[in-house]
PDB file of N, CA and C in Angstrom:
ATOM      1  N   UNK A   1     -98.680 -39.697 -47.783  1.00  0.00           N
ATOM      2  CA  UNK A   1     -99.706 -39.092 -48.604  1.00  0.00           C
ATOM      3  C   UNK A   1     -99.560 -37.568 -48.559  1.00  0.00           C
ATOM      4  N   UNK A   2     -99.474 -36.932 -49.869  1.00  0.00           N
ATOM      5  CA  UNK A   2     -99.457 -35.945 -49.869  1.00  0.00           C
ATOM      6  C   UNK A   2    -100.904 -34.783 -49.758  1.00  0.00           C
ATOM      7  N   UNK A   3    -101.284 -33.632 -48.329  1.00  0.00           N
ATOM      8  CA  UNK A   3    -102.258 -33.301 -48.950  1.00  0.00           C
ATOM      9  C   UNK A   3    -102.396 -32.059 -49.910  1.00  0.00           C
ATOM     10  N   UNK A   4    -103.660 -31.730 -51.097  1.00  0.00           N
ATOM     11  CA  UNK A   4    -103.227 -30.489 -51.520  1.00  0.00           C
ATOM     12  C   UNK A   4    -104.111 -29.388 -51.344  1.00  0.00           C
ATOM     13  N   UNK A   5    -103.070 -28.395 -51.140  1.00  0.00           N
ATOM     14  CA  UNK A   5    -103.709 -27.185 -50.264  1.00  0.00           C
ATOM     15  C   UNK A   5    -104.025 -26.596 -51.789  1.00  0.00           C
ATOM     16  N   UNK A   6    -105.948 -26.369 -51.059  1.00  0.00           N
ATOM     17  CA  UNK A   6    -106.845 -25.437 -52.111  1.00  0.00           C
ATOM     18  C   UNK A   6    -106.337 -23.863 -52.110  1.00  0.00           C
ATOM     19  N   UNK A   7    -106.401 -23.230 -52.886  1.00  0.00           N
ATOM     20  CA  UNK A   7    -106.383 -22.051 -53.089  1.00  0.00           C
ATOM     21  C   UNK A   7    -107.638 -21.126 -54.335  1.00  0.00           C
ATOM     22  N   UNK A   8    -107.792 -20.133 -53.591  1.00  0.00           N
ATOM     23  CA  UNK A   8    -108.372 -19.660 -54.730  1.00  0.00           C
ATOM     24  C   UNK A   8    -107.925 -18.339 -55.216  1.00  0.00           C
ATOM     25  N   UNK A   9    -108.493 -18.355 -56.816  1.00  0.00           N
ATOM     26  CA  UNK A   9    -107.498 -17.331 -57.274  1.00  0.00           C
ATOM     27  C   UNK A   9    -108.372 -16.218 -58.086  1.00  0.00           C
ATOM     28  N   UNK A  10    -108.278 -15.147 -58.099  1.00  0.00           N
ATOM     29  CA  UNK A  10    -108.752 -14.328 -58.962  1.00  0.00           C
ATOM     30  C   UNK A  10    -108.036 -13.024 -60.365  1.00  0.00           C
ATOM     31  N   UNK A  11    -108.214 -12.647 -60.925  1.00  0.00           N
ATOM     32  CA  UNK A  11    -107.321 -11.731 -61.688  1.00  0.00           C
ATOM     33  C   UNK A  11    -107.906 -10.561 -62.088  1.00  0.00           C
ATOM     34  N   UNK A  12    -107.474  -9.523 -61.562  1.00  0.00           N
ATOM     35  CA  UNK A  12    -108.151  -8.302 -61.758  1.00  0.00           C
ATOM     36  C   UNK A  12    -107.781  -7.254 -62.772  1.00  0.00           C
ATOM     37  N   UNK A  13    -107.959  -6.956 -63.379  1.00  0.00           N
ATOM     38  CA  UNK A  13    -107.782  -6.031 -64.555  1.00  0.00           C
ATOM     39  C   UNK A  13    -108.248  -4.723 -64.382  1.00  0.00           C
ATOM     40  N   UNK A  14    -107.609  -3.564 -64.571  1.00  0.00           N
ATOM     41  CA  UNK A  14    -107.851  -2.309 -64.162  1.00  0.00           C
ATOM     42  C   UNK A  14    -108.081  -1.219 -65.026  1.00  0.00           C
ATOM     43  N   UNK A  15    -108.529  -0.570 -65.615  1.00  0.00           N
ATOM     44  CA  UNK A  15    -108.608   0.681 -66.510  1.00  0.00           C
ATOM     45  C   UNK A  15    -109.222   2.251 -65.686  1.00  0.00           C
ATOM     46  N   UNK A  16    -108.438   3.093 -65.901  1.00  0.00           N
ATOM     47  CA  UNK A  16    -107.721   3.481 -67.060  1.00  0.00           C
ATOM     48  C   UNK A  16    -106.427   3.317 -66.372  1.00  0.00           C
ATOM     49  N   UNK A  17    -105.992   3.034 -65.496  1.00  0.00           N
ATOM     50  CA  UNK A  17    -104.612   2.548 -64.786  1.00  0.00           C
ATOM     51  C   UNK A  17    -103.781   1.274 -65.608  1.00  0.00           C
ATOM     52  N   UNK A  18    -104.498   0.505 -66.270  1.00  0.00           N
ATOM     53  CA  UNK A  18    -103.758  -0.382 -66.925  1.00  0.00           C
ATOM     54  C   UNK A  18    -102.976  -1.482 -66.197  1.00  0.00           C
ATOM     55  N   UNK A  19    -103.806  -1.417 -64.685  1.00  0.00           N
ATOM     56  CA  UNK A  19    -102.818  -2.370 -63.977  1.00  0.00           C
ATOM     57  C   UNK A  19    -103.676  -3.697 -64.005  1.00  0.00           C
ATOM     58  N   UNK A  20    -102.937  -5.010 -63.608  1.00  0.00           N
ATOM     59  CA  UNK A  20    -103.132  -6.184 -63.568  1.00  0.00           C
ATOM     60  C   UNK A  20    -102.966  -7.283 -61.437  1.00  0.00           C
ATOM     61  N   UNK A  21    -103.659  -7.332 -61.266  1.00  0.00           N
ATOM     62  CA  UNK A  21    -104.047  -7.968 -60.043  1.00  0.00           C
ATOM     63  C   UNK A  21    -103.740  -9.768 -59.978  1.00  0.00           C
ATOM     64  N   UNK A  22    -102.893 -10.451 -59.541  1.00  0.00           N
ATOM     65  CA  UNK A  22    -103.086 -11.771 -59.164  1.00  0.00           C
ATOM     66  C   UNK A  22    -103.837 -11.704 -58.032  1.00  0.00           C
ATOM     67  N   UNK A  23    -104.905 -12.192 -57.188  1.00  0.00           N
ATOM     68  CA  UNK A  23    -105.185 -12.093 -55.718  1.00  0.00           C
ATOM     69  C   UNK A  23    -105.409 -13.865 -55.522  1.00  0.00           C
ATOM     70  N   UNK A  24    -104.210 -14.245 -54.709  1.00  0.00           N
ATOM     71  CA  UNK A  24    -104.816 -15.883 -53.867  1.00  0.00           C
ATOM     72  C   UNK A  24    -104.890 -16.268 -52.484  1.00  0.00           C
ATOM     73  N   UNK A  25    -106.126 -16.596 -52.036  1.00  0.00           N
ATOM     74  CA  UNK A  25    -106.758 -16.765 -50.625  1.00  0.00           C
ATOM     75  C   UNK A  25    -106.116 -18.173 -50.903  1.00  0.00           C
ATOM     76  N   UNK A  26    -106.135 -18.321 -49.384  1.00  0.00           N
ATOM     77  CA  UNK A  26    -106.050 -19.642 -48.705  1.00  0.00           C
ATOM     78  C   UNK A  26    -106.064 -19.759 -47.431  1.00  0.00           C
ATOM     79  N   UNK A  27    -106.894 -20.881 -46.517  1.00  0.00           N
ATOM     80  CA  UNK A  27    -107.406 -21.028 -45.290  1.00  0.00           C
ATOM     81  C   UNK A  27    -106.251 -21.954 -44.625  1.00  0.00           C
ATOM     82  N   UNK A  28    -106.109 -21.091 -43.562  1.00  0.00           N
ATOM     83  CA  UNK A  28    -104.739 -21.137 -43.223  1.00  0.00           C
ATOM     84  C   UNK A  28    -105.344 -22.456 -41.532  1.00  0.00           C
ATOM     85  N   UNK A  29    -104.042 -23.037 -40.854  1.00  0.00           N
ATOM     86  CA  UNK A  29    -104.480 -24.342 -39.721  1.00  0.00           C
ATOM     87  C   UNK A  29    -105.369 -23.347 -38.733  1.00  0.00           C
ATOM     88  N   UNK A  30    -105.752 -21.656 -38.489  1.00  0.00           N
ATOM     89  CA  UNK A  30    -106.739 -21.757 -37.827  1.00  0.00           C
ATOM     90  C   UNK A  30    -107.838 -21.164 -38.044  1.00  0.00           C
ATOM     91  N   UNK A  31    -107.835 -21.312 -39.558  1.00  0.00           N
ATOM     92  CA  UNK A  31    -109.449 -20.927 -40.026  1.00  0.00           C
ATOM     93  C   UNK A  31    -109.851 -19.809 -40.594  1.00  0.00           C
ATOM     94  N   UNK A  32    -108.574 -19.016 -40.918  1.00  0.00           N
ATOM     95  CA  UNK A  32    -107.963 -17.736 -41.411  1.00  0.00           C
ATOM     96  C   UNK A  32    -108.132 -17.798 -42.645  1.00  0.00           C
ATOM     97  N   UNK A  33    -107.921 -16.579 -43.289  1.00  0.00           N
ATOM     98  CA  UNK A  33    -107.469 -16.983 -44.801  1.00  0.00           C
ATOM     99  C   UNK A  33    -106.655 -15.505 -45.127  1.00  0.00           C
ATOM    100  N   UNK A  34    -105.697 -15.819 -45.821  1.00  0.00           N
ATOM    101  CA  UNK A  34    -104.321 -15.164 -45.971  1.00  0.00           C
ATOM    102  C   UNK A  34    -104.109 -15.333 -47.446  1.00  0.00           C
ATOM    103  N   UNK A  35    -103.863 -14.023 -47.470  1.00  0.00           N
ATOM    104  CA  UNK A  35    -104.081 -14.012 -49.055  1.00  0.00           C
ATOM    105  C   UNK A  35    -102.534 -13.466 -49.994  1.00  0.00           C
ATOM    106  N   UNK A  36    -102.630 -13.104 -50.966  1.00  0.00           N
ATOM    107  CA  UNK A  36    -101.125 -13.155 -51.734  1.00  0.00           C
ATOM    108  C   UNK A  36    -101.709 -12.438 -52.739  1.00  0.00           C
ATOM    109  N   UNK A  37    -100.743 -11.329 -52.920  1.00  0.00           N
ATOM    110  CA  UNK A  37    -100.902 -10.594 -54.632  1.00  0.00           C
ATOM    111  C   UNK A  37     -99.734 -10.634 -55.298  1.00  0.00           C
ATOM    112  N   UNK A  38     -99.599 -10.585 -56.457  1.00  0.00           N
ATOM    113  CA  UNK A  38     -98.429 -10.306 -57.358  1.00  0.00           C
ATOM    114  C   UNK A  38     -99.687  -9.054 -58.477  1.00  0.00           C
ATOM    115  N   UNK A  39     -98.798  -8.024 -58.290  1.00  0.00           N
ATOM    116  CA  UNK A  39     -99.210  -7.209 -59.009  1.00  0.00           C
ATOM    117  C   UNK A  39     -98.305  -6.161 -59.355  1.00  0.00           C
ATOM    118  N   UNK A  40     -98.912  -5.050 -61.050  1.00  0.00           N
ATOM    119  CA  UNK A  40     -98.111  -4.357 -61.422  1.00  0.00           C
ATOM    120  C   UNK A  40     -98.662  -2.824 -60.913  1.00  0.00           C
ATOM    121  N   UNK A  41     -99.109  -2.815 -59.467  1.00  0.00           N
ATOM    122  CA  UNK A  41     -99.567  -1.952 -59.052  1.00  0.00           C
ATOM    123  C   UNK A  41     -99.042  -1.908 -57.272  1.00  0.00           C
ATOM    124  N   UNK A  42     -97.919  -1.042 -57.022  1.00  0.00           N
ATOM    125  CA  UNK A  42     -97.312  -0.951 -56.231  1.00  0.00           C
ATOM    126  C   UNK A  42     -98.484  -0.516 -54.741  1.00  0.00           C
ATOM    127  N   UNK A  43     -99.419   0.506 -55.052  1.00  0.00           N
ATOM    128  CA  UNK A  43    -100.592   0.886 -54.412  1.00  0.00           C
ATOM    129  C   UNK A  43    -101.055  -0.624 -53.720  1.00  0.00           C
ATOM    130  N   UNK A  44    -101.840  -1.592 -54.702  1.00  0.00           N
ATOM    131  CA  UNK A  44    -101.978  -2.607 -54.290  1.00  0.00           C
ATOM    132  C   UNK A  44    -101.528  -3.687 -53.647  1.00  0.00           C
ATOM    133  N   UNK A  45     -99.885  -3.748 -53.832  1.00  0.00           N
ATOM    134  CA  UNK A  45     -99.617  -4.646 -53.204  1.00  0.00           C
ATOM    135  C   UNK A  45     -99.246  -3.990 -51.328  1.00  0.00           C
ATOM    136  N   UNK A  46     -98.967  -2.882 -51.309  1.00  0.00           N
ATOM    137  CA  UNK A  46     -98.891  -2.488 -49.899  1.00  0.00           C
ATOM    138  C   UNK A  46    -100.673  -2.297 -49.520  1.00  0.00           C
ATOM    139  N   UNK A  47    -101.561  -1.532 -50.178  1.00  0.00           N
ATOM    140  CA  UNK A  47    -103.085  -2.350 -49.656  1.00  0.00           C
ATOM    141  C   UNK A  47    -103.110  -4.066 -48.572  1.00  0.00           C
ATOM    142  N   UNK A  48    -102.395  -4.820 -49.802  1.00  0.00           N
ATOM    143  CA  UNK A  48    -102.385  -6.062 -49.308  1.00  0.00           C
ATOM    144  C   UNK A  48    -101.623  -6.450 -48.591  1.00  0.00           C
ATOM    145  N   UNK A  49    -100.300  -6.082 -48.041  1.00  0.00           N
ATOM    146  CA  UNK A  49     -99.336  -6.398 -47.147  1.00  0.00           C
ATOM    147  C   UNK A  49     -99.903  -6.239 -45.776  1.00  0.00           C
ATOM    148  N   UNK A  50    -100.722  -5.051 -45.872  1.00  0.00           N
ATOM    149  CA  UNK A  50    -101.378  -4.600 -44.344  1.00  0.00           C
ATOM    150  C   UNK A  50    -102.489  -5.380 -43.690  1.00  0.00           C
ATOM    151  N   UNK A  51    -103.269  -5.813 -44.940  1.00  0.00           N
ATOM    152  CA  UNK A  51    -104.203  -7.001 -44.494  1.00  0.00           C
ATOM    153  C   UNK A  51    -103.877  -8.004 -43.325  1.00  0.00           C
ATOM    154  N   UNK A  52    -102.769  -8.513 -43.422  1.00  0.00           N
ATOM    155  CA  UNK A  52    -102.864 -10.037 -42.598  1.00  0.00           C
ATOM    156  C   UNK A  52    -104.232 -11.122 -43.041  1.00  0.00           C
ATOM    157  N   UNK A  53    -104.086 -11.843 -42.002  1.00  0.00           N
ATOM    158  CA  UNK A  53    -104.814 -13.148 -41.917  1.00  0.00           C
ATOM    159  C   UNK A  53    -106.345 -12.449 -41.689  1.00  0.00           C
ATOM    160  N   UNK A  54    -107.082 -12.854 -42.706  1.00  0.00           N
ATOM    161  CA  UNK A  54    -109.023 -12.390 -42.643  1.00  0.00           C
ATOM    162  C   UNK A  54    -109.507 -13.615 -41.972  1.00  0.00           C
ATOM    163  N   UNK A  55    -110.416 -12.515 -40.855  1.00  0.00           N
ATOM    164  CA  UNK A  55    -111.398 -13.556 -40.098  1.00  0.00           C
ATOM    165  C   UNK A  55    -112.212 -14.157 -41.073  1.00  0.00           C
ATOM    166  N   UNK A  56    -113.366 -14.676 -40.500  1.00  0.00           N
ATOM    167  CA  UNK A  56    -114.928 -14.840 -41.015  1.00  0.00           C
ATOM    168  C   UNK A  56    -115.827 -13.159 -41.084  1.00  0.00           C
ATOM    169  N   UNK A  57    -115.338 -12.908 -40.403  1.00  0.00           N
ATOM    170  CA  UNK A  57    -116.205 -11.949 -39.749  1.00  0.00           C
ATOM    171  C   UNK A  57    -115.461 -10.635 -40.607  1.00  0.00           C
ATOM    172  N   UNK A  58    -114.328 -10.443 -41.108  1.00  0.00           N
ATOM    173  CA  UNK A  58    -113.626  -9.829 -42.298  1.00  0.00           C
ATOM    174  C   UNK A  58    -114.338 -10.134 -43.878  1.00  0.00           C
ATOM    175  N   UNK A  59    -114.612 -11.115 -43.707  1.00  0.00           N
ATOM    176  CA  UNK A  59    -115.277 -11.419 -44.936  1.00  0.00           C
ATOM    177  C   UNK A  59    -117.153 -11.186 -44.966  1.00  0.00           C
ATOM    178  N   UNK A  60    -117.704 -11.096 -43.849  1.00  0.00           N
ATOM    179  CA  UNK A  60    -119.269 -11.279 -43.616  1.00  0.00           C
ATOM    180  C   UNK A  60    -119.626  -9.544 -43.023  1.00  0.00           C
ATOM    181  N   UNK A  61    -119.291  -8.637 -42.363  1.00  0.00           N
ATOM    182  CA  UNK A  61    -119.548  -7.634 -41.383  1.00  0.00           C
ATOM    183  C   UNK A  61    -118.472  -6.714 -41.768  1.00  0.00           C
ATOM    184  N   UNK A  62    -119.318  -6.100 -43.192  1.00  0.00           N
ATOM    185  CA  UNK A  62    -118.903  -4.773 -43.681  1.00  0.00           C
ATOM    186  C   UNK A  62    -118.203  -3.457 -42.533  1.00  0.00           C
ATOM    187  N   UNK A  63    -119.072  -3.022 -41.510  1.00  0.00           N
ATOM    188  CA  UNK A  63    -118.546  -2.422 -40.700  1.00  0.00           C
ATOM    189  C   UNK A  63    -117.633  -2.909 -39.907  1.00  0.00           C
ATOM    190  N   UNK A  64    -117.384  -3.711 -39.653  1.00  0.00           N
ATOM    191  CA  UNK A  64    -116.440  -4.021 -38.762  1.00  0.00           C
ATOM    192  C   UNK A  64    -114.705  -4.687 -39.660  1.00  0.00           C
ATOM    193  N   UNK A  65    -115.223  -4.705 -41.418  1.00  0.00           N
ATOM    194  CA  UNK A  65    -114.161  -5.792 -41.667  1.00  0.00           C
ATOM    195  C   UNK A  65    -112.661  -4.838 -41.987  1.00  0.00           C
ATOM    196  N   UNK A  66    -111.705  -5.319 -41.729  1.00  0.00           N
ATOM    197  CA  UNK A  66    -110.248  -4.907 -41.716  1.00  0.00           C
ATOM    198  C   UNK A  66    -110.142  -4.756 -43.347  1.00  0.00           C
ATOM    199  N   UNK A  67    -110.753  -5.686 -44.271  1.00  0.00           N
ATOM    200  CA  UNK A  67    -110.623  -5.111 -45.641  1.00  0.00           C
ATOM    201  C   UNK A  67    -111.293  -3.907 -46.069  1.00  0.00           C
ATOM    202  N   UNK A  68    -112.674  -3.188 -45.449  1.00  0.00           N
ATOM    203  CA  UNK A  68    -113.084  -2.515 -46.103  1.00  0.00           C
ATOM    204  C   UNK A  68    -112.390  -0.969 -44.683  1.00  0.00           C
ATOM    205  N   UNK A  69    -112.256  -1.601 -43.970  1.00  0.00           N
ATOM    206  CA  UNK A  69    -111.581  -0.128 -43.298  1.00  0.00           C
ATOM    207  C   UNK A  69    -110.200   0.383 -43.933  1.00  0.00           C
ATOM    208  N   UNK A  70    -109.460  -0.936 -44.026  1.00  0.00           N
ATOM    209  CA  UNK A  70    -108.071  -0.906 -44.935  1.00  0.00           C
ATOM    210  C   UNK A  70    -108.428   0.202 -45.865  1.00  0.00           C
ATOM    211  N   UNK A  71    -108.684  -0.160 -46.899  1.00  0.00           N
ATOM    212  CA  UNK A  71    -109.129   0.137 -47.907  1.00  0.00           C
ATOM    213  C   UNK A  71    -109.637   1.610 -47.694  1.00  0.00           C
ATOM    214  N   UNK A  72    -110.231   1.620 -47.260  1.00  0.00           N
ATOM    215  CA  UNK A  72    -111.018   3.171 -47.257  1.00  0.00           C
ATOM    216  C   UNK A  72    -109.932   4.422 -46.722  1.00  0.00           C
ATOM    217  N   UNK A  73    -108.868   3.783 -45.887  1.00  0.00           N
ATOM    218  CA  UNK A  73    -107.789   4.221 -45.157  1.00  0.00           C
ATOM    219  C   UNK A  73    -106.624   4.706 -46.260  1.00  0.00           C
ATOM    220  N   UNK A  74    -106.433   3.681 -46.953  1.00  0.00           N
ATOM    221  CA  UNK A  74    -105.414   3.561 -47.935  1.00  0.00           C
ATOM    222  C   UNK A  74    -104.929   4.601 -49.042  1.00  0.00           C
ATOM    223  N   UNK A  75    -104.271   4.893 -49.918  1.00  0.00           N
ATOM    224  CA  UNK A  75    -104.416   5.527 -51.080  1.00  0.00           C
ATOM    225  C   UNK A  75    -104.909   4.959 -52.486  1.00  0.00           C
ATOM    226  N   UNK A  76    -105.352   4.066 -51.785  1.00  0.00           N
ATOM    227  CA  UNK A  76    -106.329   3.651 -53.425  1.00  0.00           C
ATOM    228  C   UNK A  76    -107.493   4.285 -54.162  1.00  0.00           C
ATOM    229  N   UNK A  77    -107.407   4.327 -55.254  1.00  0.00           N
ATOM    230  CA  UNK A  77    -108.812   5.027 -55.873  1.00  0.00           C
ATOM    231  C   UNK A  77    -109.914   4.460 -55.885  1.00  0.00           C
ATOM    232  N   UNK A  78    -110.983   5.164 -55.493  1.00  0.00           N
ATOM    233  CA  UNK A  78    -112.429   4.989 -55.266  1.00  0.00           C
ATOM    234  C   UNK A  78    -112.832   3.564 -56.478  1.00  0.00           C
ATOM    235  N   UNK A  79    -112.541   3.811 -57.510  1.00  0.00           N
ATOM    236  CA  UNK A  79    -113.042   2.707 -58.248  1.00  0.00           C
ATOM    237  C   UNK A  79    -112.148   1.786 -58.684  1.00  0.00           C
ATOM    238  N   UNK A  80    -111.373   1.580 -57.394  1.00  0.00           N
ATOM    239  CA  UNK A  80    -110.542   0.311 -57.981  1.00  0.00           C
ATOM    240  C   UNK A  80    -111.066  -0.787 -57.454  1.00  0.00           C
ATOM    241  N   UNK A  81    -110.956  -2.052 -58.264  1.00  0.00           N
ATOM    242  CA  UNK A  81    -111.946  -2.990 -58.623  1.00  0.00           C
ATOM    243  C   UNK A  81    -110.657  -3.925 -57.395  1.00  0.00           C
ATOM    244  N   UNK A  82    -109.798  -3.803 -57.014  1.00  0.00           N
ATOM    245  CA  UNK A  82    -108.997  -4.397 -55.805  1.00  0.00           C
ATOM    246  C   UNK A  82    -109.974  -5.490 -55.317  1.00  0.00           C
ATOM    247  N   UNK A  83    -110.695  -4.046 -54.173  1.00  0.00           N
ATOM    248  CA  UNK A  83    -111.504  -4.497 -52.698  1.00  0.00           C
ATOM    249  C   UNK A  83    -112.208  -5.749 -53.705  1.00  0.00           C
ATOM    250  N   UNK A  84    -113.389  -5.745 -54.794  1.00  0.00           N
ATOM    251  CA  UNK A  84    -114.135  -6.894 -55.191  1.00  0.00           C
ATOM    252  C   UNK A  84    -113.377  -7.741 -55.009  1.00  0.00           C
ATOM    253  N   UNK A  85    -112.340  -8.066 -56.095  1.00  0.00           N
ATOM    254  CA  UNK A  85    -111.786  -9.066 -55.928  1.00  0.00           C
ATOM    255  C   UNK A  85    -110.573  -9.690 -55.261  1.00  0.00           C
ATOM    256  N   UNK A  86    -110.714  -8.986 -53.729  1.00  0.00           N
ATOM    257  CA  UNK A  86    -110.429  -9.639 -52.572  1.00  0.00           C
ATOM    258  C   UNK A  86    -111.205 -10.277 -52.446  1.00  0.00           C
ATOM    259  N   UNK A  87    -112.478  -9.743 -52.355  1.00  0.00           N
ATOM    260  CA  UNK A  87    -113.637 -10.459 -51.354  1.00  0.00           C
ATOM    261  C   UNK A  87    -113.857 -11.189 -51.583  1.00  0.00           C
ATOM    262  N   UNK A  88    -113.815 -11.488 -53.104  1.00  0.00           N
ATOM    263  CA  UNK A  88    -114.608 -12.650 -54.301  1.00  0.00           C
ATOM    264  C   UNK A  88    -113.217 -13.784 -53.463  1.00  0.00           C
ATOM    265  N   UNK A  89    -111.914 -13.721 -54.178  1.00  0.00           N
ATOM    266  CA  UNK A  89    -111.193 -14.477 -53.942  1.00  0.00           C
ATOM    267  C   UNK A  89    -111.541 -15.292 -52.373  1.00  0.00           C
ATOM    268  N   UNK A  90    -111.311 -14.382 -51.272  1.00  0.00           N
ATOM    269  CA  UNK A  90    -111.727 -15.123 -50.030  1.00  0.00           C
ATOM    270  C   UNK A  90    -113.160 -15.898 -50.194  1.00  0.00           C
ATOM    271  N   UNK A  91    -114.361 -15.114 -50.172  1.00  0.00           N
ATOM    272  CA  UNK A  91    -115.498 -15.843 -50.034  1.00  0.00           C
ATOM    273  C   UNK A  91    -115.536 -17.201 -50.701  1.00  0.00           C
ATOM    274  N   UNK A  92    -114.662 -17.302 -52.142  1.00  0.00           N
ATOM    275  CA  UNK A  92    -114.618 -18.588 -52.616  1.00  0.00           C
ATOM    276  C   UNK A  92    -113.776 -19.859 -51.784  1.00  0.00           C
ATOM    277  N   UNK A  93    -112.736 -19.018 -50.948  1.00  0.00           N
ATOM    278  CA  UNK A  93    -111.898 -20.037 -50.937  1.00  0.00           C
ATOM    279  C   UNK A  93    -112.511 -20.069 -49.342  1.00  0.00           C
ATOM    280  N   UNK A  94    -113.822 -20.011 -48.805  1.00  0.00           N
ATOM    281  CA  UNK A  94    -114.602 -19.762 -47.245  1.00  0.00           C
ATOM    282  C   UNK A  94    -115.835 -20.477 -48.063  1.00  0.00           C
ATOM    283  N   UNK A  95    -116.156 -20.904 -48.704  1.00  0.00           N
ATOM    284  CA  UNK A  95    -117.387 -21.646 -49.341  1.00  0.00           C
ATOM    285  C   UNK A  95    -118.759 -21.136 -49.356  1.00  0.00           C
ATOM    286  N   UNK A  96    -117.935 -19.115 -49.368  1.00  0.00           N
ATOM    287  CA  UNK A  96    -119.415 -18.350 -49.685  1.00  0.00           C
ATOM    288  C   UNK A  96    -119.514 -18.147 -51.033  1.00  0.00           C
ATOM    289  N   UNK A  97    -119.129 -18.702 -52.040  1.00  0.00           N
ATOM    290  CA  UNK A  97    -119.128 -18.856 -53.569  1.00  0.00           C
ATOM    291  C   UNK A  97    -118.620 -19.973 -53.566  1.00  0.00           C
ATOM    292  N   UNK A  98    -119.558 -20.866 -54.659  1.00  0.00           N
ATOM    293  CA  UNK A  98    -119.387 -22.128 -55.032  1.00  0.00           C
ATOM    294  C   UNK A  98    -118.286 -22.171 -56.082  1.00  0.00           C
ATOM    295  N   UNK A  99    -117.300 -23.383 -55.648  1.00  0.00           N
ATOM    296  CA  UNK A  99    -116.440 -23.594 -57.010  1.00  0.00           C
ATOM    297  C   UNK A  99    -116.882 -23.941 -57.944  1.00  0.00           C
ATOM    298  N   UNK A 100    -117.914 -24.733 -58.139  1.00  0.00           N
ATOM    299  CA  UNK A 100    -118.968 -24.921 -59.689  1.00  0.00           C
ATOM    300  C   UNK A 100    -119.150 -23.681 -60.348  1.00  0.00           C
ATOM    301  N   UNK A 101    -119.549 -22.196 -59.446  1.00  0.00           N
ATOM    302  CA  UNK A 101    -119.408 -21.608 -60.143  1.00  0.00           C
ATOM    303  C   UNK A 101    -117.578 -20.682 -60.741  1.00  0.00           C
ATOM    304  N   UNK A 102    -116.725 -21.242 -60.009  1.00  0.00           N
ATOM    305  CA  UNK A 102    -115.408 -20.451 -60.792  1.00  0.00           C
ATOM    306  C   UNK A 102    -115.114 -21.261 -61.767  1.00  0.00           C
ATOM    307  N   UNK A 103    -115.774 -22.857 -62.144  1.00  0.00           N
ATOM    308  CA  UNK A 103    -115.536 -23.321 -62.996  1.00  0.00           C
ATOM    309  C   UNK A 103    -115.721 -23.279 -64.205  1.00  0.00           C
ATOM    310  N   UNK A 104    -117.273 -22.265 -63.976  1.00  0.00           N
ATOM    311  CA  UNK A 104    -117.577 -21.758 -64.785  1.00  0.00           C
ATOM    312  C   UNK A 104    -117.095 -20.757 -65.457  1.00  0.00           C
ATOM    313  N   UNK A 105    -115.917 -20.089 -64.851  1.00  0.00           N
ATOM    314  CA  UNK A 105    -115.717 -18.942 -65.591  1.00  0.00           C
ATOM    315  C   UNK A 105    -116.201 -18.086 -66.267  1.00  0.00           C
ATOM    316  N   UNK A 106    -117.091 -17.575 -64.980  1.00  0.00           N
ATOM    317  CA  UNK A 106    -117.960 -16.668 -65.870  1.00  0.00           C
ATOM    318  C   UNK A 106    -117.357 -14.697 -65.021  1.00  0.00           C
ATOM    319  N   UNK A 107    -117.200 -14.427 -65.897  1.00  0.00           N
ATOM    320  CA  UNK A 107    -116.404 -12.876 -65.486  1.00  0.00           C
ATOM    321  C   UNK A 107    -117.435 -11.686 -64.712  1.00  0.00           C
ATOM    322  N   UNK A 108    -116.858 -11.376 -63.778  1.00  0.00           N
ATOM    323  CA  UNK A 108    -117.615 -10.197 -63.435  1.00  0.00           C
ATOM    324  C   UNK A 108    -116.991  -9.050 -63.660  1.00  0.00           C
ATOM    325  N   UNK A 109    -118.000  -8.008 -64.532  1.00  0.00           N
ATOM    326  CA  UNK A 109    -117.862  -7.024 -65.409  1.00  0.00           C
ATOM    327  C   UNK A 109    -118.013  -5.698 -65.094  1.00  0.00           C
ATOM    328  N   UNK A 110    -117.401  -4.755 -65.439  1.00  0.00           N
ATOM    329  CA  UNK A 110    -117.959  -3.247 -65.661  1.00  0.00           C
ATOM    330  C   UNK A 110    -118.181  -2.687 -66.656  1.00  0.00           C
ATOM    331  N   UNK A 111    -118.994  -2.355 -67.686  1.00  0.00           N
ATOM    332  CA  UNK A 111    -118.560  -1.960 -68.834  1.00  0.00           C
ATOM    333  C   UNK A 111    -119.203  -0.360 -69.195  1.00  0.00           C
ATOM    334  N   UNK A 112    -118.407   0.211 -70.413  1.00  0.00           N
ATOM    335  CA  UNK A 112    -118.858   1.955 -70.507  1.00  0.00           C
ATOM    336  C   UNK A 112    -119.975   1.375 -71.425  1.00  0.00           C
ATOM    337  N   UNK A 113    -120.545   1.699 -71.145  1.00  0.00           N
ATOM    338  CA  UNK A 113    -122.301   2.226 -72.433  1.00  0.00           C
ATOM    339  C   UNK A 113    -122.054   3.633 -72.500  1.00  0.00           C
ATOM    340  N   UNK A 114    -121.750   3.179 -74.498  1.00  0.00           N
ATOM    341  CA  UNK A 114    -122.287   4.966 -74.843  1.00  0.00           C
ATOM    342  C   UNK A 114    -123.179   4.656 -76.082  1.00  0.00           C
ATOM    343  N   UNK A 115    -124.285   5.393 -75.072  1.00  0.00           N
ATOM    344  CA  UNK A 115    -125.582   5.349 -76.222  1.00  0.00           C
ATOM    345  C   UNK A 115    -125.776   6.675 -76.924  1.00  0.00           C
TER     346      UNK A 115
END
């Protein structure tokens, strides 16, 4: 019997950089989750090389988590939409976001208002 390993996946889209984000978590035999980018943003993918394997506690405890110190460490720009959708990706694939809702496909947004 074959089993199949869940993953979850997110896709990030960037402006005014124009770059594009694959990000996929997956919970690794000790409870880890280790994640994978393919991206057209060289910045990002060394962001993500440095990561390693995310605790619980990487994903829950802002001060203490290796993604948001990473990150703040890094040369990435202040409003790159990256860090979200790390977090999103892990928390889904850690069952702090329901897959009912990625089934939904419903997008999380930034948008310019000019009134």
């Amino acid at each position: 019997m074959m089993v199949q390993i869940m993953t979850s996946k997110v896709k990030v889209s960037m402006f005014p950089c124009e770059n594009t984000s694959l990000i996929e978590a997956a919970k690794n035999d000790n409870g880890d989750y280790e994640l994978r980018i393919t991206s057209s943003c060289q910045k990002a993918v060394r962001f993500m090389e440095g990561l390693g394997p995310l605790t619980i506690l990487d994903l829950t405890d802002t001060a203490s988590s290796k993604v948001f110190r990473n990150f703040i460490d890094s040369d990435m720009s202040a409003n790159c939409l990256l860090l979200p959708g790390v977090m999103t990706a892990a928390w889904v694939e850690a069952g702090m976001i329901a897959r009912s809702m990625v089934k939904k496909n419903m997008l999380l947004s930034i948008e310019f208002v000019d009134e």
